[in-house]
Protein backbone atom coordinates (compact mmCIF):
# COMPACT_ATOMS: atom_id res chain seq x y z
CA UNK A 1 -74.58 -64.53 102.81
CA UNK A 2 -71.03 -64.42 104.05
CA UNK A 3 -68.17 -63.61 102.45
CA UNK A 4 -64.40 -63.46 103.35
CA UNK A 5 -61.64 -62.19 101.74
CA UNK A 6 -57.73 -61.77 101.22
CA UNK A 7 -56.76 -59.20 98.89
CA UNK A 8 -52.93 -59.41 97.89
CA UNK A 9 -51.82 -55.92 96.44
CA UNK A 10 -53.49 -53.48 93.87
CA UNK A 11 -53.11 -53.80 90.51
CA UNK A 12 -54.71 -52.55 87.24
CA UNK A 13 -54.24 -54.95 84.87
CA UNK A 14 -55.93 -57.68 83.07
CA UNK A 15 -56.71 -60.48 85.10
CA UNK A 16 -57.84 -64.14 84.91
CA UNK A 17 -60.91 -64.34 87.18
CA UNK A 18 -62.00 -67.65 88.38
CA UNK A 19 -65.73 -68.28 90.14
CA UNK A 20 -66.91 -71.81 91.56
CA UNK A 21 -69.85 -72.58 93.70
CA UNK A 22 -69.89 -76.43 95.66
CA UNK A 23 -72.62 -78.05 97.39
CA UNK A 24 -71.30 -80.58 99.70
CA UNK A 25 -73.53 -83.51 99.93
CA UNK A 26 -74.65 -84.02 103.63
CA UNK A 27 -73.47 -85.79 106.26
CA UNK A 28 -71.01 -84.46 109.29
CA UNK A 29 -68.35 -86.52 107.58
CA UNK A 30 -68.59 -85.55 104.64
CA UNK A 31 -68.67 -81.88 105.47
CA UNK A 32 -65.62 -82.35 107.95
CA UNK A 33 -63.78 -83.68 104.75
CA UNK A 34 -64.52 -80.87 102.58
CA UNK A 35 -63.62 -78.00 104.74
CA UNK A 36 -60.54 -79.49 105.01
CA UNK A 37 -59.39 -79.39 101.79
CA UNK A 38 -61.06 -76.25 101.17
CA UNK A 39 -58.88 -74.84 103.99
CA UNK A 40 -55.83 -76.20 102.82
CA UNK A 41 -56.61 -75.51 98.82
CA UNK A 42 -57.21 -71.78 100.04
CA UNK A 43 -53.75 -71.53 101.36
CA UNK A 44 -52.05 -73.18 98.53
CA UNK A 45 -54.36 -70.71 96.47
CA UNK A 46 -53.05 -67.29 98.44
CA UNK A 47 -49.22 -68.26 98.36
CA UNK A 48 -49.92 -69.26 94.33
CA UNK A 49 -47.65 -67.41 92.01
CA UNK A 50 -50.07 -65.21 90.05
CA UNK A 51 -52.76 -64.94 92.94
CA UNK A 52 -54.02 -61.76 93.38
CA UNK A 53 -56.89 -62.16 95.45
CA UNK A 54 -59.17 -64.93 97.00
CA UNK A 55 -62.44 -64.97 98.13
CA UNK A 56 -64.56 -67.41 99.88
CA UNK A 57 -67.97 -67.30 100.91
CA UNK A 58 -71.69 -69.29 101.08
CA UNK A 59 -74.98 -68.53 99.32
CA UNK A 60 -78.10 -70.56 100.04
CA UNK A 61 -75.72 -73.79 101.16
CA UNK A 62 -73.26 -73.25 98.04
CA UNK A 63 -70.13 -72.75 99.16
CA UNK A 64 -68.46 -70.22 96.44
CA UNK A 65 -64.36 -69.09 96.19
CA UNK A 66 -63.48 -66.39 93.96
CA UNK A 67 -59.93 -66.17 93.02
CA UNK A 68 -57.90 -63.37 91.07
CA UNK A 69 -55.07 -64.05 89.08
CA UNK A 70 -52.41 -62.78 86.70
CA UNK A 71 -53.04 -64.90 84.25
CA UNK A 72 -54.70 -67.96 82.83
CA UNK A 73 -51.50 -70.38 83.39
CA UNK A 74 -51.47 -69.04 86.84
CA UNK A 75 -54.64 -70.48 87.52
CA UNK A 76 -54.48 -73.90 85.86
CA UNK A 77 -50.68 -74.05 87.48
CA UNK A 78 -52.65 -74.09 91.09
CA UNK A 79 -55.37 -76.29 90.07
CA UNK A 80 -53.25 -79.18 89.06
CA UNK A 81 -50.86 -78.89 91.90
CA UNK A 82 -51.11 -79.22 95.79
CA UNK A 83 -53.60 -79.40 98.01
CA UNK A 84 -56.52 -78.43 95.52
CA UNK A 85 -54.79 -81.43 92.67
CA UNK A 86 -55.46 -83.55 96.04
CA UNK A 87 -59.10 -82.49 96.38
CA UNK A 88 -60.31 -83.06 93.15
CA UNK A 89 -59.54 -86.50 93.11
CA UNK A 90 -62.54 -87.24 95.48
CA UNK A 91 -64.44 -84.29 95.23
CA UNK A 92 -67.29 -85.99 93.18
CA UNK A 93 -68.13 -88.03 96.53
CA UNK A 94 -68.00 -84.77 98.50
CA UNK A 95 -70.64 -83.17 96.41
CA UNK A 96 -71.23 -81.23 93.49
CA UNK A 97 -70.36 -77.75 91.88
CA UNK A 98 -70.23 -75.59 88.99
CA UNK A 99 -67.42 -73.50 87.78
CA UNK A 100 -66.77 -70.30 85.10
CA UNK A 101 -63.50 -68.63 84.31
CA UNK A 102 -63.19 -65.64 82.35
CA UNK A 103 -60.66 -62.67 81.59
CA UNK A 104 -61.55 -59.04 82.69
CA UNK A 105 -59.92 -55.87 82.20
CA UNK A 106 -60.26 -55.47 86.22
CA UNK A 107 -60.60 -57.55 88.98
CA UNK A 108 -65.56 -57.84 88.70
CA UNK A 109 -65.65 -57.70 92.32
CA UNK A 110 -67.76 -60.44 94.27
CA UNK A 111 -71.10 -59.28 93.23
CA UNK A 112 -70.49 -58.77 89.57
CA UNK A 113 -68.69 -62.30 89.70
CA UNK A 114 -71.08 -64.05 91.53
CA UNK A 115 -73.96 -62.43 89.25
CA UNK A 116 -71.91 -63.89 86.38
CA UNK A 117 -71.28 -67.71 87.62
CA UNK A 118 -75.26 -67.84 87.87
CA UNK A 119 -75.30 -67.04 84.54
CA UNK A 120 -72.64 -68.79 82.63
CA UNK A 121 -71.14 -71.48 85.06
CA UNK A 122 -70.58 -74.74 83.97
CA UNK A 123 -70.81 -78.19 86.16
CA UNK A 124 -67.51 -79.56 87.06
């Protein structure tokens, strides 16, 4: 397992937390195209108003990002915008992934959100 991460400031709050997991289909194409626009939705993600954290890491040839946010609106602000808006449009030919978000009264941590997407994630 290997994860990476960016924490932004502290904060004690309650947060939007936001788990997905992606299994690229293979093929060196393929995989060149999605780490691209996972590198440039990860940047767009970090300079997001309402970020608070991002994560990003594989599992067993799922490749996961957990981000952290102020809010809800935050989020879904970032996801239709940008680099990630751009990635979604093809990202069913890329492969195929699952995603949960959820509220917390503190940012769960990778393990206690990764422990929660295999329980409750959805396919995208």
């Amino acid at each position: 397992m290997t994860i990476a991460g960016c924490d932004r400031r502290e904060y004690a709050m309650s947060v939007y937390v936001s788990v997905t997991g992606f299994r690229p289909h293979r093929g060196p194409l393929r995989l060149a195209r999605f780490w691209w626009r996972t590198m440039l939705a990860a940047r767009q993600a970090r300079a997001a108003p309402g970020n608070l954290r991002v994560v990003m890491g594989s599992v067993d040839g799922v490749y996961h990002t957990l981000t952290v946010w102020t809010d809800e609106a935050s989020m879904r602000a970032y996801v239709r915008s940008g680099a990630h808006r751009r990635a979604m449009i093809g990202f069913r030919d890329l492969g195929g992934g699952s995603t949960l978000g959820f509220e917390s009264d503190a940012d769960p941590g990778w393990d206690a959100a990764y422990a929660r997407w295999q329980r409750e994630a959805k396919e995208a």
